[in-house]
N, C-alpha and C. Protein backbone atom coordinates (compact mmCIF):
# COMPACT_ATOMS: atom_id res chain seq x y z
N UNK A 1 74.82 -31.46 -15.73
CA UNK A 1 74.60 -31.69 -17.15
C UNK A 1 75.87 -31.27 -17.88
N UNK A 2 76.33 -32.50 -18.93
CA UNK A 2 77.23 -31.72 -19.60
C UNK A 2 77.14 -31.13 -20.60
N UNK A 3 77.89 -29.75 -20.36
CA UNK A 3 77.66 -28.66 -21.52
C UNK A 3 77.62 -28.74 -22.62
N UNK A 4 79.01 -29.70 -23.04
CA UNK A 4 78.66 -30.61 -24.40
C UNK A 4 77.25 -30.76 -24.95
N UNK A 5 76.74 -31.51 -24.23
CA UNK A 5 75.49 -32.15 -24.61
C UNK A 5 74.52 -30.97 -25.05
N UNK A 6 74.34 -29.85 -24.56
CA UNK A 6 73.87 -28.62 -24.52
C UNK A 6 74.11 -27.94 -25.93
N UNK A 7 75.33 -27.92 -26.16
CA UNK A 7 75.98 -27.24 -27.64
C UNK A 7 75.71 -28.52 -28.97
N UNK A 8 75.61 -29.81 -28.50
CA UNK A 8 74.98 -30.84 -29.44
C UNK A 8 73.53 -30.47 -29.74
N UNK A 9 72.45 -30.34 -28.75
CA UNK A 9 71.69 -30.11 -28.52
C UNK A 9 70.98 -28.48 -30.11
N UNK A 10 71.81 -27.61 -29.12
CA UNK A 10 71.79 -26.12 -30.17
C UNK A 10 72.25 -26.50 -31.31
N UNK A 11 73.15 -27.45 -31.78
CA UNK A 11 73.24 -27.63 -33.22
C UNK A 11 72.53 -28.35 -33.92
N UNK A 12 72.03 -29.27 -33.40
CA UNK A 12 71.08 -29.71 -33.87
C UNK A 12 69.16 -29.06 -34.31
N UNK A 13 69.12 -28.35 -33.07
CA UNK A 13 68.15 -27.00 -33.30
C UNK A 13 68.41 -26.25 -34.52
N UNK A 14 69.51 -25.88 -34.43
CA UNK A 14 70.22 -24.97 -35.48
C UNK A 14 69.13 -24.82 -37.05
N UNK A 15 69.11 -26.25 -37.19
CA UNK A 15 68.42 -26.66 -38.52
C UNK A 15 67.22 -26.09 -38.92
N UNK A 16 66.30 -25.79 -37.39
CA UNK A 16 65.23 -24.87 -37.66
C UNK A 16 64.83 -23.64 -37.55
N UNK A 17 66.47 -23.00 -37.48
CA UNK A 17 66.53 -21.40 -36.65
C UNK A 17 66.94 -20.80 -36.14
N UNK A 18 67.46 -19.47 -35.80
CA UNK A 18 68.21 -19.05 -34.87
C UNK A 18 68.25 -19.67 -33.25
N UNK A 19 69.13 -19.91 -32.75
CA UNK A 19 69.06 -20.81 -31.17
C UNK A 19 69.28 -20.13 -30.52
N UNK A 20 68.36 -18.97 -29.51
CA UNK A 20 68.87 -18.84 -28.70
C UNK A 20 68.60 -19.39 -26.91
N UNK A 21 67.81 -20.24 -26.88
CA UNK A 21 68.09 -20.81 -25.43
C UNK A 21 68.09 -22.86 -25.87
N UNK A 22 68.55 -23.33 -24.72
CA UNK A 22 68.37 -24.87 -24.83
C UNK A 22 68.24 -25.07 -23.13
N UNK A 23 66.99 -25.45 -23.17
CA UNK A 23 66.81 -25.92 -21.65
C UNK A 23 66.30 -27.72 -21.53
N UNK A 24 67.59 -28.12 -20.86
CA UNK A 24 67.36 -29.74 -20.79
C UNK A 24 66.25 -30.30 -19.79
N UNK A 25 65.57 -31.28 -20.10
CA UNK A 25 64.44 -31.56 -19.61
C UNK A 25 64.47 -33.58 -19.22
N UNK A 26 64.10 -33.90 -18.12
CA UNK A 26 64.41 -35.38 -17.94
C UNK A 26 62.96 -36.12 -17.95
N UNK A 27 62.18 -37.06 -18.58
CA UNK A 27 60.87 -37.18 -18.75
C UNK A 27 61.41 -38.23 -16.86
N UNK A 28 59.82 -38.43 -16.64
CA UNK A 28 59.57 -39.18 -15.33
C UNK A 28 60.18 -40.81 -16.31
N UNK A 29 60.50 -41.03 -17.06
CA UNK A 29 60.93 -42.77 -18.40
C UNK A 29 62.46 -42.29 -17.95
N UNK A 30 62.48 -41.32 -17.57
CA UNK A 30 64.18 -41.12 -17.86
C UNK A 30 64.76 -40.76 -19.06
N UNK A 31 64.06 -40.16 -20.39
CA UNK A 31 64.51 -39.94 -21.15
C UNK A 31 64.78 -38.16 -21.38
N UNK A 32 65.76 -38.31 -21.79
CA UNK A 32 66.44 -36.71 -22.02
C UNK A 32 66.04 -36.18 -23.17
N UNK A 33 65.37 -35.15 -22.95
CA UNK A 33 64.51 -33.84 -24.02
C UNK A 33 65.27 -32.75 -23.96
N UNK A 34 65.60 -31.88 -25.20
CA UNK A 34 65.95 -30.85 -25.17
C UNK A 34 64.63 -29.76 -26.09
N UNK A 35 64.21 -28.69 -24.84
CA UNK A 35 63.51 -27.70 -25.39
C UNK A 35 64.20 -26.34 -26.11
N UNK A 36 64.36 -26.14 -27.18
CA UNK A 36 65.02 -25.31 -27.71
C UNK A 36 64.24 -24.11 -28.69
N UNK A 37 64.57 -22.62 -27.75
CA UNK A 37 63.73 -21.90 -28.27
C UNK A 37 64.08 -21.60 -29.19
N UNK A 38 63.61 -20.71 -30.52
CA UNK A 38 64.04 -20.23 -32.07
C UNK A 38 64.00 -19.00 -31.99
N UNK A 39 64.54 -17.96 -32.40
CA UNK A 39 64.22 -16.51 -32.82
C UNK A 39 63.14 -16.53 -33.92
N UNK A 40 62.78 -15.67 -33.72
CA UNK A 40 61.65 -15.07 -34.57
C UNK A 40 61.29 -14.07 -34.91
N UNK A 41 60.90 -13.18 -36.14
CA UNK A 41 60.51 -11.92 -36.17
C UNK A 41 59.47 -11.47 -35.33
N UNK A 42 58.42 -12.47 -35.04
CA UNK A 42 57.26 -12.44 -33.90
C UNK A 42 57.31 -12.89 -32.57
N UNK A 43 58.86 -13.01 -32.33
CA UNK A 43 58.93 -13.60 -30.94
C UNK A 43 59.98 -14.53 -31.08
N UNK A 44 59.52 -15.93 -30.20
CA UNK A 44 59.99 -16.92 -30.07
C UNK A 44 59.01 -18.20 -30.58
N UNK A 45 60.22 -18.97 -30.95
CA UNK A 45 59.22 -20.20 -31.76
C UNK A 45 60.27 -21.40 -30.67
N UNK A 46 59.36 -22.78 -30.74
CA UNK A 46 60.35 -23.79 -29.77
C UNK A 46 59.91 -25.35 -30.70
N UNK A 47 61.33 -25.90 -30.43
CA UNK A 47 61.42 -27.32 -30.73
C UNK A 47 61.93 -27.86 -29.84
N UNK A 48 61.37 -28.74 -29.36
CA UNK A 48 61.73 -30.02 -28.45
C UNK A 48 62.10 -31.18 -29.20
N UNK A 49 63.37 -31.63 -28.81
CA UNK A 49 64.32 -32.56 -29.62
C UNK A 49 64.35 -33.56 -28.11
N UNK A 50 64.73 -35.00 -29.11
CA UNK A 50 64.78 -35.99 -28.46
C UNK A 50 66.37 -36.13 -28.15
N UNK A 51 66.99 -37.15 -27.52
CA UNK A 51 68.45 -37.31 -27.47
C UNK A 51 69.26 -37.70 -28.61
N UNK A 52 68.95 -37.87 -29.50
CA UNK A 52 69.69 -37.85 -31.20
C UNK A 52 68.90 -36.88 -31.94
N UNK A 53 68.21 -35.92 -31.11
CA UNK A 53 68.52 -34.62 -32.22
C UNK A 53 67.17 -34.45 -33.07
N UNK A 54 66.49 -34.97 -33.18
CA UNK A 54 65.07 -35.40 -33.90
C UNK A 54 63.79 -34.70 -33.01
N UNK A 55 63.50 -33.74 -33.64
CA UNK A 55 62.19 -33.09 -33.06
C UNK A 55 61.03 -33.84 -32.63
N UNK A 56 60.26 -33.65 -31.58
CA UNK A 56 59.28 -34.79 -31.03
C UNK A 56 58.51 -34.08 -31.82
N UNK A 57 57.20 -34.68 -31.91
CA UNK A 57 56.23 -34.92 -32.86
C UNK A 57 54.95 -35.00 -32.07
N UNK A 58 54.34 -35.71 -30.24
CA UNK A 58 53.97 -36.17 -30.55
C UNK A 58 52.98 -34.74 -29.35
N UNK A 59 51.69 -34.24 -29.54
CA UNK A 59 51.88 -33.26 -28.61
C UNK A 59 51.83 -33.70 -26.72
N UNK A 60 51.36 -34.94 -26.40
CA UNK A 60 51.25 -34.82 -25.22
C UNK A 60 53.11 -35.13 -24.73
N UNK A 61 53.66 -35.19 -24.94
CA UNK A 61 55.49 -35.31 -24.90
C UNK A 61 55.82 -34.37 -25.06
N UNK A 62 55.66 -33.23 -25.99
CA UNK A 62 55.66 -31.89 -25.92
C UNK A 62 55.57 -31.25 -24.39
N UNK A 63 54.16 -31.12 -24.44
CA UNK A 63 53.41 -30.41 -23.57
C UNK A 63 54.19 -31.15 -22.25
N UNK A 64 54.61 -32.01 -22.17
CA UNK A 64 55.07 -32.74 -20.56
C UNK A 64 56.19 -32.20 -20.46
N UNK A 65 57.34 -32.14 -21.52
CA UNK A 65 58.17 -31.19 -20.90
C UNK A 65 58.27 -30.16 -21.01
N UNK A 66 57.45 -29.03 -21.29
CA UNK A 66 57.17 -27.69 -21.27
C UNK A 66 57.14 -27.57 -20.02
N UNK A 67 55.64 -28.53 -19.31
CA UNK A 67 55.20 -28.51 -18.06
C UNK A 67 55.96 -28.69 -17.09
N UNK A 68 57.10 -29.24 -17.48
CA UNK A 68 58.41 -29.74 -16.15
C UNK A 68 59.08 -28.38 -15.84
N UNK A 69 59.90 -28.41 -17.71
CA UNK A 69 60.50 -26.91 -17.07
C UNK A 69 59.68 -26.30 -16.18
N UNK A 70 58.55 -25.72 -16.97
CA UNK A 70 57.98 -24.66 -16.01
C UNK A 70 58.27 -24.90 -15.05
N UNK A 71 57.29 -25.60 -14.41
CA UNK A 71 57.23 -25.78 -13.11
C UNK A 71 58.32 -26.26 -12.33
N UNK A 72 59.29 -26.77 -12.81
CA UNK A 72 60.92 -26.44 -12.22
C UNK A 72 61.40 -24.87 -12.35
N UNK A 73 61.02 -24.18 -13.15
CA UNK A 73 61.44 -22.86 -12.96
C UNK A 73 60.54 -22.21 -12.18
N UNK A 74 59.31 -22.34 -11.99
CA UNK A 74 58.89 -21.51 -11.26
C UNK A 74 58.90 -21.63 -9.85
N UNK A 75 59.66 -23.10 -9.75
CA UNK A 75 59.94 -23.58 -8.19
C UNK A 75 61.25 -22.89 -8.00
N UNK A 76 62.03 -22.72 -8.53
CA UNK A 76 63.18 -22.07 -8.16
C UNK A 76 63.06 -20.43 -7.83
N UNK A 77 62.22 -20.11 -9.04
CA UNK A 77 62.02 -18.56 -8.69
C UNK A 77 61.68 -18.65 -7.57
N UNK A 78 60.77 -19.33 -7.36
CA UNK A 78 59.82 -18.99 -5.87
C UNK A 78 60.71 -19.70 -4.37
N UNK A 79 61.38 -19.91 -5.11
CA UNK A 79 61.83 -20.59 -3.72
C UNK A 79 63.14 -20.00 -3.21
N UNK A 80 63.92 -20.25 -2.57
CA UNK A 80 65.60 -19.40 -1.56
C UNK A 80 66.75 -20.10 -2.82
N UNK A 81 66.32 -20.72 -3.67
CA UNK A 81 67.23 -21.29 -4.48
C UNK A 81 68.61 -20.27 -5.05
N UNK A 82 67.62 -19.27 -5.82
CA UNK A 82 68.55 -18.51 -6.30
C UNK A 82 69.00 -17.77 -5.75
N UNK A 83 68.68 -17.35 -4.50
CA UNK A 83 69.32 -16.36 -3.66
C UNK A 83 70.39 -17.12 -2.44
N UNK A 84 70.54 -18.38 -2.80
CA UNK A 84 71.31 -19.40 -1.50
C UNK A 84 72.55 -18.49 -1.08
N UNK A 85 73.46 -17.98 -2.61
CA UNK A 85 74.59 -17.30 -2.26
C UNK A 85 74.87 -16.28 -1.50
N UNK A 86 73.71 -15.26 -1.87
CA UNK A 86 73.77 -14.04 -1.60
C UNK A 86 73.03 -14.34 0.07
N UNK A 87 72.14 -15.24 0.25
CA UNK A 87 71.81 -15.77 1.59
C UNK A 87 73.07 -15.53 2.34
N UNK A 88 73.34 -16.79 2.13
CA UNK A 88 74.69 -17.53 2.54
C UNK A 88 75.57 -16.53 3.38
N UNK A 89 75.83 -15.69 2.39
CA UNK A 89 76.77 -14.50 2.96
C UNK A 89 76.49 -13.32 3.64
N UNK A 90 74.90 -13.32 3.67
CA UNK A 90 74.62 -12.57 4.70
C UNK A 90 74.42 -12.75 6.14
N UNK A 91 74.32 -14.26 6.09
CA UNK A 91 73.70 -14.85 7.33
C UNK A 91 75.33 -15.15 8.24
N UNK A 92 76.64 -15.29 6.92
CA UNK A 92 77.86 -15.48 7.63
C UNK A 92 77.98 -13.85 8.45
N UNK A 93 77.78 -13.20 8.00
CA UNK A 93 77.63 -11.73 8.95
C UNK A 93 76.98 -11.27 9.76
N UNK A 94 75.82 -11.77 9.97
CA UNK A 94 74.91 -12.02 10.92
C UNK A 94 75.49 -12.84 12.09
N UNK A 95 75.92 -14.20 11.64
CA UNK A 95 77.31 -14.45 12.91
C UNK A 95 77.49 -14.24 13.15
N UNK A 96 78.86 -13.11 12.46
CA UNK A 96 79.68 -12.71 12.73
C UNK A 96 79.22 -11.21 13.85
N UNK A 97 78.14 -10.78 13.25
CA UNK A 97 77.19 -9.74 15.16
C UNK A 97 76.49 -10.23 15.49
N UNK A 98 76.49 -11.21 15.66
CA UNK A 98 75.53 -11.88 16.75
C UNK A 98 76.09 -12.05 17.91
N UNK A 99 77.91 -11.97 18.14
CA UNK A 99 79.18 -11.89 19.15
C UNK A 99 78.40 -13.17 20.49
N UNK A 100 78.27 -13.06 21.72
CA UNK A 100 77.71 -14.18 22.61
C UNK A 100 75.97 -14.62 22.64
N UNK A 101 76.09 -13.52 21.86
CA UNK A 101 74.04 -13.97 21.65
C UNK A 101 73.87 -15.40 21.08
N UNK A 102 73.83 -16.63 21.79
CA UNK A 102 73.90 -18.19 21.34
C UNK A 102 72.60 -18.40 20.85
N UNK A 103 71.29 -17.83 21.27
CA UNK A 103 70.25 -17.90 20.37
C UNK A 103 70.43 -17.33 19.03
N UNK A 104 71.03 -16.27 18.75
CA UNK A 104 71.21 -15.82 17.17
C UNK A 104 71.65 -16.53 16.61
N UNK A 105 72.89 -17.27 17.35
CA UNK A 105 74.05 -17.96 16.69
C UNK A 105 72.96 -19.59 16.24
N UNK A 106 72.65 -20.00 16.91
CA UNK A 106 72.00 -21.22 16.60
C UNK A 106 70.82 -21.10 15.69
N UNK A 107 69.99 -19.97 15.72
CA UNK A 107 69.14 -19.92 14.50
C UNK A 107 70.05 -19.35 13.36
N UNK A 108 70.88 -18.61 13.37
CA UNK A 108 72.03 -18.10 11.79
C UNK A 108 72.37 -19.25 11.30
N UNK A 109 72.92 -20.68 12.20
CA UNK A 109 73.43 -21.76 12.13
C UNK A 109 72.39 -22.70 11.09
N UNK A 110 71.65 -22.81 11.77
CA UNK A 110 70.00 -23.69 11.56
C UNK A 110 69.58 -23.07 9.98
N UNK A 111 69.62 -21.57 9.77
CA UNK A 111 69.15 -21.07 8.66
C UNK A 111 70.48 -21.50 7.67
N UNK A 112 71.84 -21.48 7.73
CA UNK A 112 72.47 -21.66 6.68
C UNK A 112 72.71 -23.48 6.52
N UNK A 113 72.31 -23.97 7.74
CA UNK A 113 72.39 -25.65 7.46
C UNK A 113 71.06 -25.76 6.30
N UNK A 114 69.67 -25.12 6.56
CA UNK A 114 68.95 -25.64 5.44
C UNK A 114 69.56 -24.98 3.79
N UNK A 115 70.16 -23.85 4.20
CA UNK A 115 70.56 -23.56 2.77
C UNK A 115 71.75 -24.50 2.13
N UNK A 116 72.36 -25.06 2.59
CA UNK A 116 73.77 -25.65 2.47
C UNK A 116 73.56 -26.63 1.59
N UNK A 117 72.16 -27.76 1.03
CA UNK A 117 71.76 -28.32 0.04
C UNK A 117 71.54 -27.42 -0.98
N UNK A 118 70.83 -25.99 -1.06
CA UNK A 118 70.95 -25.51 -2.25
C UNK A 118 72.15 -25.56 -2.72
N UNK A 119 73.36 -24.90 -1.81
CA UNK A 119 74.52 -24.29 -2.40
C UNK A 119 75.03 -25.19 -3.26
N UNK A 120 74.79 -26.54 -2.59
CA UNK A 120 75.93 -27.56 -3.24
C UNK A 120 75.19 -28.90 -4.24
N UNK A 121 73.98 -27.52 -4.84
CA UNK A 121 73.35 -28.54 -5.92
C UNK A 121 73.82 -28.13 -7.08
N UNK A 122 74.13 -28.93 -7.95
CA UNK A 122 74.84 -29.27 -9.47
C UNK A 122 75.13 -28.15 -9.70
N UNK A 123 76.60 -27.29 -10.57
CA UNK A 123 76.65 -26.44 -10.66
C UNK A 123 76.38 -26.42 -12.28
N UNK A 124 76.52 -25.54 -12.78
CA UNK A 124 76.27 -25.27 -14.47
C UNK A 124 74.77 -25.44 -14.37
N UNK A 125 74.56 -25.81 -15.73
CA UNK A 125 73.27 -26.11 -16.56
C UNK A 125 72.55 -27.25 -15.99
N UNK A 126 71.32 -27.01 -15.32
CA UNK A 126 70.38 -28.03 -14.27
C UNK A 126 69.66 -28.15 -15.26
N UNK A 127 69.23 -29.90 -14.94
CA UNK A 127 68.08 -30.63 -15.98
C UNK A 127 66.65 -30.46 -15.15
N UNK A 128 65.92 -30.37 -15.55
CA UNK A 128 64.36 -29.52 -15.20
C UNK A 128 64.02 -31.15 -15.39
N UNK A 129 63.75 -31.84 -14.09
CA UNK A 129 62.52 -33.16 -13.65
C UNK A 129 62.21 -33.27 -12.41
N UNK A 130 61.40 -34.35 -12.56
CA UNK A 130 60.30 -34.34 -11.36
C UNK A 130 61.35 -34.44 -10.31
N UNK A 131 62.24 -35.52 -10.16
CA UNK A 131 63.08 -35.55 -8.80
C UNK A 131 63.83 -33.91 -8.40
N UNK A 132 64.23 -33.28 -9.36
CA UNK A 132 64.68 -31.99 -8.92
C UNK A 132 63.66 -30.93 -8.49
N UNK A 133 62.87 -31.59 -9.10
CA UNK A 133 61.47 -30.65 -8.52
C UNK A 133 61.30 -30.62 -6.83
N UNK A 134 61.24 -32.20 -6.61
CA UNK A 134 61.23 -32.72 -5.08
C UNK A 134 61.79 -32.14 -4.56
N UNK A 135 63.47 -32.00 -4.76
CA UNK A 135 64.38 -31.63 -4.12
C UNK A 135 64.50 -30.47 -4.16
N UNK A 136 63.80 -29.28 -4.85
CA UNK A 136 64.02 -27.85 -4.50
C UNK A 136 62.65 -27.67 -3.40
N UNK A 137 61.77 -28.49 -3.31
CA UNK A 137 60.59 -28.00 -2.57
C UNK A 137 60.88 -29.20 -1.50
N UNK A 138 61.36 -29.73 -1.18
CA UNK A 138 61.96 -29.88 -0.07
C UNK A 138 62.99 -29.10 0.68
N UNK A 139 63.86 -28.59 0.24
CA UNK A 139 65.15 -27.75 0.86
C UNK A 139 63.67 -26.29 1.02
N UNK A 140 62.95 -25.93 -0.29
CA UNK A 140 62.42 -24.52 0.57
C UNK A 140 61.75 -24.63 1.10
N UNK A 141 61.27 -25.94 2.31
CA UNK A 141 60.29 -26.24 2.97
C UNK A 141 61.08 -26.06 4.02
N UNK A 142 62.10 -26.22 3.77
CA UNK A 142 63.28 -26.35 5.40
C UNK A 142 64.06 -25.25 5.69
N UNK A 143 63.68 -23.91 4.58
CA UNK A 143 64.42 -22.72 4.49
C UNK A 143 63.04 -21.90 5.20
N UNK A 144 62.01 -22.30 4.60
CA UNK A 144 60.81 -21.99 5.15
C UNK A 144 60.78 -21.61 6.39
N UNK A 145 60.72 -22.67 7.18
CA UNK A 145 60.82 -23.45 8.76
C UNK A 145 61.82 -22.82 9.53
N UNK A 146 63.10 -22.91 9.11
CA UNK A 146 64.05 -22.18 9.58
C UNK A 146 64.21 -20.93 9.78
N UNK A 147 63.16 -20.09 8.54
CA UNK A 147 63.10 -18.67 8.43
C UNK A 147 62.12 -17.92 9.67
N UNK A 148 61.66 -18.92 9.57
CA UNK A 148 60.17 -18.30 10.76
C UNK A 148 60.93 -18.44 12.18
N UNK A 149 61.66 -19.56 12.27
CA UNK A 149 62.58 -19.45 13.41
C UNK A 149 63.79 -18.19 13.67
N UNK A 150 64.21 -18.25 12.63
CA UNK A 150 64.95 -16.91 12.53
C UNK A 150 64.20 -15.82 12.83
N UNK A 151 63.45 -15.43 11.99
CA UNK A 151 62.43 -14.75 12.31
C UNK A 151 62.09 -14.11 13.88
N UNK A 152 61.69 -15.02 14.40
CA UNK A 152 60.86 -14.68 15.58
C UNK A 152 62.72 -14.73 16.81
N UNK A 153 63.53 -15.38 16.64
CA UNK A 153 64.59 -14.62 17.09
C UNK A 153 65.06 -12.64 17.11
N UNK A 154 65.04 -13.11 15.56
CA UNK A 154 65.55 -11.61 15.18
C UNK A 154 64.35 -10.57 15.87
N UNK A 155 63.08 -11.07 16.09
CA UNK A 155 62.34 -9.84 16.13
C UNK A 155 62.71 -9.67 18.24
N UNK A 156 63.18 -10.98 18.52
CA UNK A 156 63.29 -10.82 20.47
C UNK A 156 64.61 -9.83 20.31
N UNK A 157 65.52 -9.55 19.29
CA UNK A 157 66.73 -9.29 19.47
C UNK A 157 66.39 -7.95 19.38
N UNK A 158 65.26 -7.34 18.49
CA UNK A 158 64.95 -6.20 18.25
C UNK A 158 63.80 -5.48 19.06
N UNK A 159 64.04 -6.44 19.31
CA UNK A 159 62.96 -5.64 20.62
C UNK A 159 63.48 -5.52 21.70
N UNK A 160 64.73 -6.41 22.11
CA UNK A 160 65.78 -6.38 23.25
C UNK A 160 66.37 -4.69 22.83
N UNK A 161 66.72 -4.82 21.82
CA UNK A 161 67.62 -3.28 21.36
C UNK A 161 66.81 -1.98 21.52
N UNK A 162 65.49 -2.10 21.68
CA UNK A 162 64.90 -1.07 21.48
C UNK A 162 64.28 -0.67 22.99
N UNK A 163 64.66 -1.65 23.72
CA UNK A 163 64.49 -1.78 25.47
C UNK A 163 62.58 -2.08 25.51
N UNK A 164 62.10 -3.22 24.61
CA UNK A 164 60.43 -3.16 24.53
C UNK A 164 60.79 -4.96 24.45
N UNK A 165 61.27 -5.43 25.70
CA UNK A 165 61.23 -7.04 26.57
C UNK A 165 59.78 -7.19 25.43
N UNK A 166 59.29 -8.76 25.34
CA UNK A 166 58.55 -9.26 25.44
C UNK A 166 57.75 -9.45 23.78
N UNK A 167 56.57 -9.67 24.14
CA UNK A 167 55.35 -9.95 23.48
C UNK A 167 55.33 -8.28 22.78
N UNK A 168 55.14 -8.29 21.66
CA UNK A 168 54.10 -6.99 21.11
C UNK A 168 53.20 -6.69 21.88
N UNK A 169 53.22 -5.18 21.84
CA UNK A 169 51.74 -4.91 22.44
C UNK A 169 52.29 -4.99 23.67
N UNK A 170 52.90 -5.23 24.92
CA UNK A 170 52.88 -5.75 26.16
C UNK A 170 53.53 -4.56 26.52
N UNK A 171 52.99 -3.70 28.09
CA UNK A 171 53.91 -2.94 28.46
C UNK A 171 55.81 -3.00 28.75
N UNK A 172 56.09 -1.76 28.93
CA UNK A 172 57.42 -1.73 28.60
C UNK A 172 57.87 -0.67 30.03
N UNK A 173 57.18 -0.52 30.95
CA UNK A 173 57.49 0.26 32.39
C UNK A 173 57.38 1.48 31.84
N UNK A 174 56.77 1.93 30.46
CA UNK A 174 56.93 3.35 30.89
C UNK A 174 55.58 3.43 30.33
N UNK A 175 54.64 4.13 31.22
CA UNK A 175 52.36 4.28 31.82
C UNK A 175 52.61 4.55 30.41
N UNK A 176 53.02 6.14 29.32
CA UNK A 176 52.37 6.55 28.25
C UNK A 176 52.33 5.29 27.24
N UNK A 177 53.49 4.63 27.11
CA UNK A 177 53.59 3.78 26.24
C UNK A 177 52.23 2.69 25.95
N UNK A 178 52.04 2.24 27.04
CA UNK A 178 50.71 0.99 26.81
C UNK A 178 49.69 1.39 27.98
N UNK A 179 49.88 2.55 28.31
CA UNK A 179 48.61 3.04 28.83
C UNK A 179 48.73 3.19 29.96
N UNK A 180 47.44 3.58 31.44
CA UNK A 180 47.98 3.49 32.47
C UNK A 180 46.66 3.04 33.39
N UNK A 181 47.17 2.45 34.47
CA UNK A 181 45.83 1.77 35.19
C UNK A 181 45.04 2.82 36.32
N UNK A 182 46.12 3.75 35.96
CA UNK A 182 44.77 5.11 36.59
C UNK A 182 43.67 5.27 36.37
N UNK A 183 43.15 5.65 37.05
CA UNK A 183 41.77 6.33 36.05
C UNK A 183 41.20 7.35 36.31
């Protein structure tokens, strides 16, 4: 999104108030909404402006892109989106000790290939619609998947380190540990 459009956007808000957020919104028509919140002595007040600047009017157009953002924001919260970076760079270190362990290496691999669509989605100011919606709950469906794979690596690696082979629960050669077939 260009930023421009963003600071057109807030000036045009302007008219009804202090501006302090503008979150761009794409209807499923393809038309570009800007939701723009107001300061308030009681809070926050919001106008949703059309693409020349003109407050919508009508409430179910309202309410549809309220409902986008949201639910584009709450897909991101909930999802590896915002953390891709800070991912990213942990999992490059995780590589980096994982040294000949080729199972680590191929699930570290596998986990930063599904992140590698977050990293390199739009940078700046993201427009909140249904297709971006898709596309964040697709990538955390595949961060998902990948994680559980990771997952169940990391836990053989930690159980390799701790000299306890195998399955949970499963003896480990030493009787106190999981019991003993004396009786």
């Amino acid at each position: 999104m260009d930023e421009q459009r963003i600071v057109a956007a807030a000036d045009q808000a302007s008219r009804h108030g202090d501006v302090v957020a503008v979150l761009p919104v794409r209807t499923t028509a393809g038309a570009l909404r800007f939701a723009c919140a107001l300061r308030r002595d009681e809070g926050l007040a919001w106008v949703v402006l059309d693409e020349a600047g003109e407050p919508l009017e009508a409430p179910p157009e309202i309410r549809s892109a309220a409902e986008t953002i949201a639910i584009c924001e709450t897909a991101e919260e909930s999802s590896a989106f915002l953390a891709a970076g800070d991912a990213d760079a942990a999992l490059q270190r995780a590589l980096a000790a994982a040294g000949d362990r080729e199972t680590v290496g191929v699930a570290v691999r596998a986990m930063r290939e599904a992140i590698a669509p977050l990293l390199a989605a739009e940078p700046g100011v993201r427009v909140a619609e249904p297709g971006y919606l898709d596309r964040v709950a697709t990538a955390a469906t595949l961060v998902g998947d990948r994680f559980d794979y990771l997952k169940d690596v990391a836990y053989d690696v930690s159980a390799h380190l701790a000299g306890t082979p195998g399955e949970e629960g499963t003896a480990t050669g030493n009787p106190d540990a999981a019991g003993s077939d004396e009786g």
